[in-house]
Protein backbone atom coordinates (compact mmCIF):
# COMPACT_ATOMS: atom_id res chain seq x y z
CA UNK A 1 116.68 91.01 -64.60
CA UNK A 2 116.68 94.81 -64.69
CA UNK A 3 113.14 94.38 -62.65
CA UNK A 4 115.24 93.08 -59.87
CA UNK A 5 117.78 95.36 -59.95
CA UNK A 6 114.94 98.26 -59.78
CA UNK A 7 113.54 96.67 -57.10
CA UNK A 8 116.57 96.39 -54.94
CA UNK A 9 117.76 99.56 -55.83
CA UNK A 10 114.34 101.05 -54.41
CA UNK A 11 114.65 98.81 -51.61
CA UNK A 12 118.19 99.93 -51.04
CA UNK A 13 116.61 103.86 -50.99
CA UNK A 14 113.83 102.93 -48.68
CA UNK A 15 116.27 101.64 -46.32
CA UNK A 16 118.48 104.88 -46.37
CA UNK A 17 115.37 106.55 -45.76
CA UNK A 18 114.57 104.93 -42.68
CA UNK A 19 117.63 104.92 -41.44
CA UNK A 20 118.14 108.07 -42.17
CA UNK A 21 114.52 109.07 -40.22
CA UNK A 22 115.59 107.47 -37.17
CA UNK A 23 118.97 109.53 -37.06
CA UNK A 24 117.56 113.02 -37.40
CA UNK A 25 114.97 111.76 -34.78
CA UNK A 26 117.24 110.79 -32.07
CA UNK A 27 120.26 113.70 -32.72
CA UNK A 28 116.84 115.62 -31.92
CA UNK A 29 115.79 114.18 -28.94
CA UNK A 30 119.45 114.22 -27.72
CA UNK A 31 119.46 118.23 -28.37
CA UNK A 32 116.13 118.84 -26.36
CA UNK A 33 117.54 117.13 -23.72
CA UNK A 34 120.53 118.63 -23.55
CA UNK A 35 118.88 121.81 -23.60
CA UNK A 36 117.04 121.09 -20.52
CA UNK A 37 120.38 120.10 -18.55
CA UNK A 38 121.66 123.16 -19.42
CA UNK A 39 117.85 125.17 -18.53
CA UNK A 40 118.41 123.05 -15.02
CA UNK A 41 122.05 124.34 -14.42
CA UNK A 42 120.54 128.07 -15.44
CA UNK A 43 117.76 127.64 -12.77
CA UNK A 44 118.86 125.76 -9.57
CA UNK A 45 120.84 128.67 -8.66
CA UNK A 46 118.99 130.87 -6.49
CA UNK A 47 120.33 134.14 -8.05
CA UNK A 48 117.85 133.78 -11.00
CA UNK A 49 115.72 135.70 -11.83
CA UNK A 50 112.63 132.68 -11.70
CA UNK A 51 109.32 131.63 -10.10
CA UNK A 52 108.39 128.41 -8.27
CA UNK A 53 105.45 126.08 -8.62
CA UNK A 54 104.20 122.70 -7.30
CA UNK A 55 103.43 120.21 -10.17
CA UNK A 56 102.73 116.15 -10.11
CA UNK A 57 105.39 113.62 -11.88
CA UNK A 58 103.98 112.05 -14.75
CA UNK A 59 106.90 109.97 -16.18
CA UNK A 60 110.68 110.36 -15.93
CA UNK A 61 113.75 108.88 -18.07
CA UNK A 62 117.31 108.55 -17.09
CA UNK A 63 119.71 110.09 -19.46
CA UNK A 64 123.44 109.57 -20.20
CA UNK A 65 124.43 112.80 -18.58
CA UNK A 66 125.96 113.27 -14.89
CA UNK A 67 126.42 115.90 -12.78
CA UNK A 68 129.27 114.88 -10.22
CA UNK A 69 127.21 111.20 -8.45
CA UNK A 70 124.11 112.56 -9.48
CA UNK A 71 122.21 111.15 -13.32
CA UNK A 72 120.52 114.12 -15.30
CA UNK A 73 116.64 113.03 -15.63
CA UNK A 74 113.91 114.47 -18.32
CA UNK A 75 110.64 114.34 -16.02
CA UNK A 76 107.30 115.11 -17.59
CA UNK A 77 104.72 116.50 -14.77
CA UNK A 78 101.64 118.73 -14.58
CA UNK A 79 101.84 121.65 -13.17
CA UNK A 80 99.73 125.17 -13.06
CA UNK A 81 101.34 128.30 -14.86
CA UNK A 82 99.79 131.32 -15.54
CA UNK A 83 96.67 129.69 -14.21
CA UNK A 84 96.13 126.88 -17.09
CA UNK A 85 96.98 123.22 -16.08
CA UNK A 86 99.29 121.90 -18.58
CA UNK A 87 102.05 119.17 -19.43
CA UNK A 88 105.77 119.96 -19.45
CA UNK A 89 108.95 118.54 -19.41
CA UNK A 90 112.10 119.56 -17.57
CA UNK A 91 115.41 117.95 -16.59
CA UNK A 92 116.14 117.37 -12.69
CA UNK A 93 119.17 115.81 -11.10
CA UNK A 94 118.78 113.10 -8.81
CA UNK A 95 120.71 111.00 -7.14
CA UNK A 96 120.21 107.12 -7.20
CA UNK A 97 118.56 106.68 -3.78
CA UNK A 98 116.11 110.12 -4.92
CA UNK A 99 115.20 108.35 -8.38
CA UNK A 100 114.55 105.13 -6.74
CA UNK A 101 111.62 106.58 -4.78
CA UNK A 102 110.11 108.21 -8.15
CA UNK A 103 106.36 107.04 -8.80
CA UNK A 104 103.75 108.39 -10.96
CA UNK A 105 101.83 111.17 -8.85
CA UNK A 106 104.88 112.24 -6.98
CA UNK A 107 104.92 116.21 -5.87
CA UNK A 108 107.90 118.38 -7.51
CA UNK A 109 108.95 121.82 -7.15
CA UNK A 110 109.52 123.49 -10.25
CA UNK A 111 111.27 126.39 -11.19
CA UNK A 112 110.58 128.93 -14.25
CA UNK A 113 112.62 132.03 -15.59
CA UNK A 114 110.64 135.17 -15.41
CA UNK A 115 112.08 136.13 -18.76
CA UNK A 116 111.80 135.38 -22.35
CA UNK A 117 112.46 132.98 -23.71
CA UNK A 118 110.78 130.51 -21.03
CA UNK A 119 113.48 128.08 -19.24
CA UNK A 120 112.25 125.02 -16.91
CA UNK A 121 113.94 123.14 -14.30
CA UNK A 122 112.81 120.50 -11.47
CA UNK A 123 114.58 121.71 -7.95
CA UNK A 124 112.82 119.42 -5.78
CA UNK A 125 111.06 115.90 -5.97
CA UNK A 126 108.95 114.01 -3.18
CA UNK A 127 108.28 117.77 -2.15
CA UNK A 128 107.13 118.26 1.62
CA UNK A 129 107.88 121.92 1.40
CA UNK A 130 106.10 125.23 -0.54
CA UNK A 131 107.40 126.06 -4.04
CA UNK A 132 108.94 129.33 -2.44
CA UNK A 133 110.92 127.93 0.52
CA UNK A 134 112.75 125.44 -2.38
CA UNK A 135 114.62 127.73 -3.72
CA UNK A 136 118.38 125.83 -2.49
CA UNK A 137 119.22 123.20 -4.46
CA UNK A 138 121.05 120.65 -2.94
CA UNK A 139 123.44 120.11 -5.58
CA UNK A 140 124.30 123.62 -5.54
CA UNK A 141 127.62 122.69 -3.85
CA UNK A 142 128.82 120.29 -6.20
């Protein structure tokens, strides 16, 4: 009998462990995201101080947050800074009819703060322009 009762107990802690595990994990993934809406609503303003760059979309997901119509998005892309070809993510707002056209390969305009510490946000997908002649968002005026 007290076999059993060691046995659930354990199984009992094991579960609160998990459990636990998968909490931490998400309240994290929650708080980089939010950090990037907030690194997007630093950066789409043209009065920053910030450099653009063309990058390809990798993958995107849809998060909870809006920003008046518009969804919040955490895109992961490639894109060239400071000459080395790397993978990043960033948040960019899009509106349904803009995420509906998002594919794997798609061009983006990305901006980058100048300053420490290092702040990403996506301006622009489906790009037809040059990372400098991006710099309006068109949610500025919401």
């Amino acid at each position: 009998m007290e076999i059993v009762a060691y046995v659930l107990a354990a199984l009992c802690l094991l579960l609160a462990y998990v459990l636990l595990y998968f909490l931490l994990r998400s309240v994290k993934t929650q708080g980089d995201d939010y950090q990037m809406q907030k690194n997007w609503l630093a950066l789409a303003r043209p009065k920053i101080a910030s450099k653009a760059v063309s990058g390809q979309l990798l993958d995107w997901k849809k998060t909870s947050a809006i920003k008046g119509n518009d969804h919040y998005y955490i895109l992961t892309f490639t894109a060239a800074l400071a000459r080395q070809k790397k993978r990043y993510r960033a948040a960019a707002v899009l509106s349904d009819s803009e995420a509906a056209t998002l594919t794997t390969g798609l061009p983006i305009v990305v901006k980058y703060s100048t300053h420490s510490p290092k702040k990403m946000a996506v301006v622009a997908v489906n790009a037809s322009t040059a990372p400098g002649e991006a710099e309006k968002s068109p949610h500025d005026n919401q």
